[in-house]
PDB file of N, CA and C in Angstrom:
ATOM      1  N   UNK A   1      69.530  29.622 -30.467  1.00  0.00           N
ATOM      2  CA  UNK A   1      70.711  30.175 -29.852  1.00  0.00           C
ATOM      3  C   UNK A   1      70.271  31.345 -28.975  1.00  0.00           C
ATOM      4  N   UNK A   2      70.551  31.426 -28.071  1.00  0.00           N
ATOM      5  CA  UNK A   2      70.442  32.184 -26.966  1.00  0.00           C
ATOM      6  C   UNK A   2      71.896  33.184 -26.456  1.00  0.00           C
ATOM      7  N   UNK A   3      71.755  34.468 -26.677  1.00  0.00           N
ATOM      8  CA  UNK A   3      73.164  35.698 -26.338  1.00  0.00           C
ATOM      9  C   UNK A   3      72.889  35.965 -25.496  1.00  0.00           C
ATOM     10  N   UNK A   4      73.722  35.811 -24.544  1.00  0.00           N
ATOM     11  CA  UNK A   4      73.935  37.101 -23.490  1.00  0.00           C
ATOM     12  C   UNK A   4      75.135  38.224 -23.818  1.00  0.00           C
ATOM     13  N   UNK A   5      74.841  39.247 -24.271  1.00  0.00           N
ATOM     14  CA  UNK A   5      75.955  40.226 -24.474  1.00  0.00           C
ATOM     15  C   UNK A   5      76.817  40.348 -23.439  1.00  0.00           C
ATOM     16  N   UNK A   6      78.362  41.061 -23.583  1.00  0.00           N
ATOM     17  CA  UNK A   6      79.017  41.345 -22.580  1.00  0.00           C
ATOM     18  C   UNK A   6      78.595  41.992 -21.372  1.00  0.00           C
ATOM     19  N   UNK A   7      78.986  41.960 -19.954  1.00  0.00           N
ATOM     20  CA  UNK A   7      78.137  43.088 -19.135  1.00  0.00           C
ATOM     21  C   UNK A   7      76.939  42.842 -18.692  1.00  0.00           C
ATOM     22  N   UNK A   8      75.868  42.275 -19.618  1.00  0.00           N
ATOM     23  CA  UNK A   8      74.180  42.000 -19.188  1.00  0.00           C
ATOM     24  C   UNK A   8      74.554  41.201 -18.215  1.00  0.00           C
ATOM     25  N   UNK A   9      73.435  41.829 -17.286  1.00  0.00           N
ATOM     26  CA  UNK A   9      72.974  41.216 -16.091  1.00  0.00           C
ATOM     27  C   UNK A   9      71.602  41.366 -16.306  1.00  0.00           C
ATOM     28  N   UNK A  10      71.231  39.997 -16.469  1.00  0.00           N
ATOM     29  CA  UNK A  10      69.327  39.924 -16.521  1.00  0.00           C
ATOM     30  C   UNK A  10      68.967  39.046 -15.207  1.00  0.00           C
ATOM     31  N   UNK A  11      68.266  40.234 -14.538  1.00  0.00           N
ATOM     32  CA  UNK A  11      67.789  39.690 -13.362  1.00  0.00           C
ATOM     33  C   UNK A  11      66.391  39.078 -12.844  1.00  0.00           C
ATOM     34  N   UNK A  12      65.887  38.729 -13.914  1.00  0.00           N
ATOM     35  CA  UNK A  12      64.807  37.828 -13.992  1.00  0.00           C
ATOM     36  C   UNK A  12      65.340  36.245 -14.137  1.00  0.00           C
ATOM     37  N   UNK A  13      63.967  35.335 -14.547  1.00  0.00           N
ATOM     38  CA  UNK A  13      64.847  34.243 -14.695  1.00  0.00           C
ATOM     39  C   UNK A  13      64.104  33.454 -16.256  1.00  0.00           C
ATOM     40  N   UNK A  14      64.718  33.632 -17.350  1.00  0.00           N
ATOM     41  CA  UNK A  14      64.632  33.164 -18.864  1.00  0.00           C
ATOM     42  C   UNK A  14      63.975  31.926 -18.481  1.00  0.00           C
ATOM     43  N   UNK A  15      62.974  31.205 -19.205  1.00  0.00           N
ATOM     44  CA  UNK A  15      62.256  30.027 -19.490  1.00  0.00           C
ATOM     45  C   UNK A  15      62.136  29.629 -20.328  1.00  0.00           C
ATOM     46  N   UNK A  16      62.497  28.546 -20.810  1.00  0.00           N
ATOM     47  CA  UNK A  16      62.484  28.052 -22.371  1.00  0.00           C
ATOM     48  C   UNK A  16      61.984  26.889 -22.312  1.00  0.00           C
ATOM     49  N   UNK A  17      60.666  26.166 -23.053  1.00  0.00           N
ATOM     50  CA  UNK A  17      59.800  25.187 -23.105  1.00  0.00           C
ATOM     51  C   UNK A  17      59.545  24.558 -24.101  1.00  0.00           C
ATOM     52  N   UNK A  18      60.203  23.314 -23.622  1.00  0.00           N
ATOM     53  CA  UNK A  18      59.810  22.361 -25.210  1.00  0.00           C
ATOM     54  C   UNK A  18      58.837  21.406 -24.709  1.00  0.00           C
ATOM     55  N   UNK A  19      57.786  21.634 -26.407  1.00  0.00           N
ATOM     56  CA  UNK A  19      56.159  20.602 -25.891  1.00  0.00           C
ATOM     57  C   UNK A  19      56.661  19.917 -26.359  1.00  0.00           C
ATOM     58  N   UNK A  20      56.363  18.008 -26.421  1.00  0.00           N
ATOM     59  CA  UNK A  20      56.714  16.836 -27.220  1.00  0.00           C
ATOM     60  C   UNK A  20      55.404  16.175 -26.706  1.00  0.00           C
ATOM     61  N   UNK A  21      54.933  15.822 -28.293  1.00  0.00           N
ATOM     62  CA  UNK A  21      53.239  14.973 -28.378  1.00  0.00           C
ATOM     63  C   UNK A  21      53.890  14.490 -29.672  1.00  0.00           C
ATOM     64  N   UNK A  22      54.399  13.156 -29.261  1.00  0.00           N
ATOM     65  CA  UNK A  22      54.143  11.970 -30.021  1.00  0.00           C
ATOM     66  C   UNK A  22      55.028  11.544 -31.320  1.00  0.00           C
ATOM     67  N   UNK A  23      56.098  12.423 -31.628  1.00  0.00           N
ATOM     68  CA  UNK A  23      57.056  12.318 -32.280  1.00  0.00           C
ATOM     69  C   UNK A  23      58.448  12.312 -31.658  1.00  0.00           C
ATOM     70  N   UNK A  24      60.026  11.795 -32.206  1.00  0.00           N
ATOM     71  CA  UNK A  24      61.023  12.353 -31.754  1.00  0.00           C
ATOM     72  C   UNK A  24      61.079  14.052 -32.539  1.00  0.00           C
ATOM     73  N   UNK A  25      62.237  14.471 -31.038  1.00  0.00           N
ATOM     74  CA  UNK A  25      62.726  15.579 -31.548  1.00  0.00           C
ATOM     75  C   UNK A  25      64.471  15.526 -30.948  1.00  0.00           C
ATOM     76  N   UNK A  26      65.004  16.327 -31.581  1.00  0.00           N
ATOM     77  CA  UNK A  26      65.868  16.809 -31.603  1.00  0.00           C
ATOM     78  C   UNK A  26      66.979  18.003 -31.224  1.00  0.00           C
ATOM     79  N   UNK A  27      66.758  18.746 -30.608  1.00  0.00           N
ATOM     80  CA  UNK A  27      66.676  20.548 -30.582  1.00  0.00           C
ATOM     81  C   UNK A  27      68.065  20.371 -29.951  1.00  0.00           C
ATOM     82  N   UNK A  28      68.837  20.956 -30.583  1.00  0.00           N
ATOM     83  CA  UNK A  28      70.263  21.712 -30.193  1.00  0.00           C
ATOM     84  C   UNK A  28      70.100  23.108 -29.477  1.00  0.00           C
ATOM     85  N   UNK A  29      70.581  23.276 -28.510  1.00  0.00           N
ATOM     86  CA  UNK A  29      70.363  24.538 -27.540  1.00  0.00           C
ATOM     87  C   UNK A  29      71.711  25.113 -27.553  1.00  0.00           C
ATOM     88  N   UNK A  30      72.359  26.227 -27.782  1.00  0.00           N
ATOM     89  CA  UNK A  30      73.420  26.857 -27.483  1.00  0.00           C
ATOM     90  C   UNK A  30      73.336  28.043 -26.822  1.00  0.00           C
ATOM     91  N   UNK A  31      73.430  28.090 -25.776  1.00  0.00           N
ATOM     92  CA  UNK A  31      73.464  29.248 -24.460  1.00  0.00           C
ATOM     93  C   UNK A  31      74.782  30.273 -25.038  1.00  0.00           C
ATOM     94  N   UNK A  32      75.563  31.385 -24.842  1.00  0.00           N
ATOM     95  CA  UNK A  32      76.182  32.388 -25.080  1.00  0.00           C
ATOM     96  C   UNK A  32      76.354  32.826 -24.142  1.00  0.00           C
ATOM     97  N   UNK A  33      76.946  33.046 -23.653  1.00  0.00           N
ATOM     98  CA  UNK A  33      77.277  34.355 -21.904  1.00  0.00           C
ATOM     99  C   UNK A  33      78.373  35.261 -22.696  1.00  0.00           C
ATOM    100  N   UNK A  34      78.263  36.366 -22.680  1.00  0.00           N
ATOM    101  CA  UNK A  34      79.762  36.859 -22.281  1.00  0.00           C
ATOM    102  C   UNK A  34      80.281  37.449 -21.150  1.00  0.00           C
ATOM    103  N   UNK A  35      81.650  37.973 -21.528  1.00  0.00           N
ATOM    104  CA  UNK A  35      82.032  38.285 -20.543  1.00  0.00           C
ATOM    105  C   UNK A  35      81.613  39.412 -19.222  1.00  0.00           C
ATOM    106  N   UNK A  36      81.427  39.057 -17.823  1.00  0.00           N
ATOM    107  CA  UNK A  36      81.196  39.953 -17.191  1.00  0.00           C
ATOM    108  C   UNK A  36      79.179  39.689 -17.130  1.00  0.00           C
ATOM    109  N   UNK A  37      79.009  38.590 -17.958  1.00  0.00           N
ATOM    110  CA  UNK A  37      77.448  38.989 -17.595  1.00  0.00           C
ATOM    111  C   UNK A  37      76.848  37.743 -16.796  1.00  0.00           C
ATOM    112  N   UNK A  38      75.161  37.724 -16.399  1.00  0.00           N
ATOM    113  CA  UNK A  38      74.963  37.352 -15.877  1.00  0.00           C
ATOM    114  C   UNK A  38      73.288  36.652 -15.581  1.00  0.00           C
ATOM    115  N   UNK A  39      73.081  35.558 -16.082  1.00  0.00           N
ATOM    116  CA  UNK A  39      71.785  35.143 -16.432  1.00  0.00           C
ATOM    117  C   UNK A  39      71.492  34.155 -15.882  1.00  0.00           C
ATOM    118  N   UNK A  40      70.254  33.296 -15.499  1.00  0.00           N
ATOM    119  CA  UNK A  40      68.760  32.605 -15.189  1.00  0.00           C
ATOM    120  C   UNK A  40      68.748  31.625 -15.688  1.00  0.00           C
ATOM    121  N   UNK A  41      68.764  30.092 -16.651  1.00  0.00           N
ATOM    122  CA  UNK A  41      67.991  29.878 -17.789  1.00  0.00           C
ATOM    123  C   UNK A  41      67.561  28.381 -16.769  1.00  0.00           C
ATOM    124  N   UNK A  42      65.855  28.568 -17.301  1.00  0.00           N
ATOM    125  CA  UNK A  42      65.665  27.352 -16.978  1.00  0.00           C
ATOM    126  C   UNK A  42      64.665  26.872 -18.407  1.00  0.00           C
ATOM    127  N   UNK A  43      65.258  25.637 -18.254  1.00  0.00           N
ATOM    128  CA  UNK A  43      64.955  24.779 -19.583  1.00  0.00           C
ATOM    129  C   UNK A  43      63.819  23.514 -18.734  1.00  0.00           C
ATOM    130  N   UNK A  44      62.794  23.507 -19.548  1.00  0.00           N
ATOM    131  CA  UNK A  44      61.384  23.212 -18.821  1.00  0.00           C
ATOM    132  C   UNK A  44      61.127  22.064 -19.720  1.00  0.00           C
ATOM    133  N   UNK A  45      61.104  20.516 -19.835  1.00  0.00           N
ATOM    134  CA  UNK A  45      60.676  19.424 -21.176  1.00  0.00           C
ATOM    135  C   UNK A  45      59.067  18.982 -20.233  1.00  0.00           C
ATOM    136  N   UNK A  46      58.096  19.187 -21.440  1.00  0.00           N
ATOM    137  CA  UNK A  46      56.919  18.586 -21.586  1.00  0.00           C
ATOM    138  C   UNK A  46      56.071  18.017 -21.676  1.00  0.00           C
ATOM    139  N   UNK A  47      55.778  16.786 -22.069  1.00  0.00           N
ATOM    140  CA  UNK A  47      55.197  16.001 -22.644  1.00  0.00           C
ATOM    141  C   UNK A  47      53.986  15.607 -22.113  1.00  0.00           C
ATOM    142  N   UNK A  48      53.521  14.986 -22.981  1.00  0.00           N
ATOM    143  CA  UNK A  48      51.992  13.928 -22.996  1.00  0.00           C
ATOM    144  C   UNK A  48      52.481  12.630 -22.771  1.00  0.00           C
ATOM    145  N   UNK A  49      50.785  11.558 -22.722  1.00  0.00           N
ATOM    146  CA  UNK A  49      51.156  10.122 -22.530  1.00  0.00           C
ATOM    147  C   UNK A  49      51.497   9.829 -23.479  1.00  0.00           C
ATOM    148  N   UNK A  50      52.011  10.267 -24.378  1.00  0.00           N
ATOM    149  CA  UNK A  50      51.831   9.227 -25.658  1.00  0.00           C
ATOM    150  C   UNK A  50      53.773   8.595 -25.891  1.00  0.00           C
ATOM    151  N   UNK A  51      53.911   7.701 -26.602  1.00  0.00           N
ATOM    152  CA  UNK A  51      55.125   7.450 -26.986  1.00  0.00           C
ATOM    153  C   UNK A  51      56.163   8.392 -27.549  1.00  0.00           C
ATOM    154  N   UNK A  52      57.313   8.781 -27.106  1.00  0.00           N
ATOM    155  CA  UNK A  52      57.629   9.578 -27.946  1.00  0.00           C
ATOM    156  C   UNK A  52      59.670   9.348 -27.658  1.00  0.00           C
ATOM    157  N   UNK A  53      60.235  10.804 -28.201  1.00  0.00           N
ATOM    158  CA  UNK A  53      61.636  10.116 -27.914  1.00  0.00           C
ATOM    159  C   UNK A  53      62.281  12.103 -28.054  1.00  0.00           C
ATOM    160  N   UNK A  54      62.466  12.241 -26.598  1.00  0.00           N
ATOM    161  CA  UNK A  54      63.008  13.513 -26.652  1.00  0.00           C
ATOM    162  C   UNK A  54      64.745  13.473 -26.559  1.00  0.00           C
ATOM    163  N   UNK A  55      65.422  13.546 -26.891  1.00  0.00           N
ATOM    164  CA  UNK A  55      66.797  13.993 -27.321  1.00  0.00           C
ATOM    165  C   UNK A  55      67.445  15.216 -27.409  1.00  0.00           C
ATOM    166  N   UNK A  56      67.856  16.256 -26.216  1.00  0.00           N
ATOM    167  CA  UNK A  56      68.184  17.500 -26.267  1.00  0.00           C
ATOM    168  C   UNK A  56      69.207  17.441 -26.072  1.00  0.00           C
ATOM    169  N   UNK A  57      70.169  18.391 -26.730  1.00  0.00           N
ATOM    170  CA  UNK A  57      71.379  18.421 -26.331  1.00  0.00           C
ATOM    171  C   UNK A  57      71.600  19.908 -25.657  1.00  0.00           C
ATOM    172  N   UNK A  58      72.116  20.618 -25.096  1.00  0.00           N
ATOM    173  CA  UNK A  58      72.338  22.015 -24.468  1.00  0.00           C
ATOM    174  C   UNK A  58      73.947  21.989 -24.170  1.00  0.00           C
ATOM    175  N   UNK A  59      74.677  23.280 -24.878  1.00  0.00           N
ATOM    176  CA  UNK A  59      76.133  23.383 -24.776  1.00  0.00           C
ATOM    177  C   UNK A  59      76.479  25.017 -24.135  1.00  0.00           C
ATOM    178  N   UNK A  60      76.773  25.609 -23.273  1.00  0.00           N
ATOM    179  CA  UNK A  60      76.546  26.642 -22.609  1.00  0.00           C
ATOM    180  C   UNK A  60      78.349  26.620 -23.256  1.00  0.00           C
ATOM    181  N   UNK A  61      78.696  28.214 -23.293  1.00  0.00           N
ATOM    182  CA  UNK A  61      79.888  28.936 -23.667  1.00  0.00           C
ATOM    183  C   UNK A  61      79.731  29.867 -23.248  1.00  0.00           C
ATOM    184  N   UNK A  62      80.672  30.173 -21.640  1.00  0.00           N
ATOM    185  CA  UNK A  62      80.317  31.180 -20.880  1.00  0.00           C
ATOM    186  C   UNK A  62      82.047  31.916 -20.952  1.00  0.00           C
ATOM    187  N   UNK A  63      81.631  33.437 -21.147  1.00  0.00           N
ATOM    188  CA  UNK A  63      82.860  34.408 -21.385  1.00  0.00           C
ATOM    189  C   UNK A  63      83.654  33.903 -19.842  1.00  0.00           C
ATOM    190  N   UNK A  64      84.550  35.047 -20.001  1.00  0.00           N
ATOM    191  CA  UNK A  64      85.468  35.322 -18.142  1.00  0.00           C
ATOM    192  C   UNK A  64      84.374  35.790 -17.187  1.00  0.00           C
ATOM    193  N   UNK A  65      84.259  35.900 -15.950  1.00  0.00           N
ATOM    194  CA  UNK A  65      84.004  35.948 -14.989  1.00  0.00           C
ATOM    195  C   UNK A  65      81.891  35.824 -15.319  1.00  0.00           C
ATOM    196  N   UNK A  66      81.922  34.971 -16.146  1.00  0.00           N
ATOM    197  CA  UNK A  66      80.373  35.052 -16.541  1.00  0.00           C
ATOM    198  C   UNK A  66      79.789  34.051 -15.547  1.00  0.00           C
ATOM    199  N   UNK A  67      78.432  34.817 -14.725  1.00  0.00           N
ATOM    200  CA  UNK A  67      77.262  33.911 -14.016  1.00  0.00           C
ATOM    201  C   UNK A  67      76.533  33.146 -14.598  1.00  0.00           C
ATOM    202  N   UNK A  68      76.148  32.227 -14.748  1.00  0.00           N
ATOM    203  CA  UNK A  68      75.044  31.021 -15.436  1.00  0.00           C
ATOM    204  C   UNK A  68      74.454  30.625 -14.646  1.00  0.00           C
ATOM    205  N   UNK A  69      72.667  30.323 -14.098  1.00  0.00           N
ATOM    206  CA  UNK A  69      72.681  29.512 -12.972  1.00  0.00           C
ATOM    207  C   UNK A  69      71.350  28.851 -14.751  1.00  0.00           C
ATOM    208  N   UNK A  70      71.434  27.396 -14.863  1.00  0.00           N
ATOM    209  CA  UNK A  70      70.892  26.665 -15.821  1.00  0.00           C
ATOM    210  C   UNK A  70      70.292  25.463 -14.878  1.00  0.00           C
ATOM    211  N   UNK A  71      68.703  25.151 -15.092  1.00  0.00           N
ATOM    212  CA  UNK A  71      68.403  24.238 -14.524  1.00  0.00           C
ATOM    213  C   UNK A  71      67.635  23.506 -15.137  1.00  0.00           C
ATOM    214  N   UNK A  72      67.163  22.179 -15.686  1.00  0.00           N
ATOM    215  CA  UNK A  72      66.449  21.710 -16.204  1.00  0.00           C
ATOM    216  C   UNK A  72      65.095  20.830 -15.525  1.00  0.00           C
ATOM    217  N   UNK A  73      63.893  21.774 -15.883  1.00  0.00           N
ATOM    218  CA  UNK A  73      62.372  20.726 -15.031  1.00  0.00           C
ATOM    219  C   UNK A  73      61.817  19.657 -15.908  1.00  0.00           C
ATOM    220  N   UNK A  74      61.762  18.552 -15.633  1.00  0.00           N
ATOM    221  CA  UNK A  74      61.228  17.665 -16.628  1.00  0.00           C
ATOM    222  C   UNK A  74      59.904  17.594 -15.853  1.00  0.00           C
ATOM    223  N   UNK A  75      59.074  17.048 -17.132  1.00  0.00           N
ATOM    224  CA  UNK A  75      57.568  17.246 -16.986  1.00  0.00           C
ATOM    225  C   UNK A  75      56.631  16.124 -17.578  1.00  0.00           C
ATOM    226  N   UNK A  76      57.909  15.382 -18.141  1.00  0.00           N
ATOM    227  CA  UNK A  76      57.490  14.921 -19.594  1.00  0.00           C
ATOM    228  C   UNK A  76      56.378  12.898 -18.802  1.00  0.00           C
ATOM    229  N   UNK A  77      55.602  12.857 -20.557  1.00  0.00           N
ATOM    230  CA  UNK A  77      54.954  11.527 -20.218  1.00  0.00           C
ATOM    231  C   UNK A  77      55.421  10.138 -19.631  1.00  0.00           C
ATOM    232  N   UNK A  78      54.947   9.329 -18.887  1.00  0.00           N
ATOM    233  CA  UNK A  78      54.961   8.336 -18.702  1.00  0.00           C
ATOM    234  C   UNK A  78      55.752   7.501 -19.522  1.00  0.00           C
ATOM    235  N   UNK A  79      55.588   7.680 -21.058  1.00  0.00           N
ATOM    236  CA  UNK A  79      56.101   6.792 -22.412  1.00  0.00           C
ATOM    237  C   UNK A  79      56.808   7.289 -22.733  1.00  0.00           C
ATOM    238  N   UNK A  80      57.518   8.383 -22.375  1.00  0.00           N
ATOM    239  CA  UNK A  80      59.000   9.428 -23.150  1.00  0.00           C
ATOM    240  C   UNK A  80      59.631   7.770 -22.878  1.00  0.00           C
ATOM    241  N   UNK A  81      60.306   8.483 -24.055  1.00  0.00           N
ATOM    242  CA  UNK A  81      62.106   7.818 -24.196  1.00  0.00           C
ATOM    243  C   UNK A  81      63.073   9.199 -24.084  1.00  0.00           C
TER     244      UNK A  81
END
């Protein structure tokens, strides 16, 4: 779970990286904004050649007048599912 308190303005840009070698995963992501603030997030998936089975879910809950800019880089193997 990821907060952004009321008000914050983070003016960088948050990176969050999931490796996947060769198993499923699962990972529930819940983003937080509140109100008045203002954040970055980029969500980066990984992988190797090998077989595998990535499944993310990401649910963002952004206050009143809250900025989000959320982007997702995939990276992942040849054999992802």
């Amino acid at each position: 779970m990821l907060i952004v308190e009321d008000g914050v303005q983070l003016d960088g840009i948050l990176e969050v990286t999931f490796i996947s070698s060769g198993e499923a995963n699962y990972p529930r992501n819940l983003i937080v904004a509140g109100a008045n603030s203002r954040a970055t997030i980029v969500q980066h998936h990984v992988g190797n050649d090998t077989s595998y089975l990535s499944n993310i879910v990401t649910t963002i809950e952004a206050g009143d007048h809250a900025e989000i800019g959320f982007y997702r880089l995939q990276s992942e193997g040849m054999s992802a599912h």
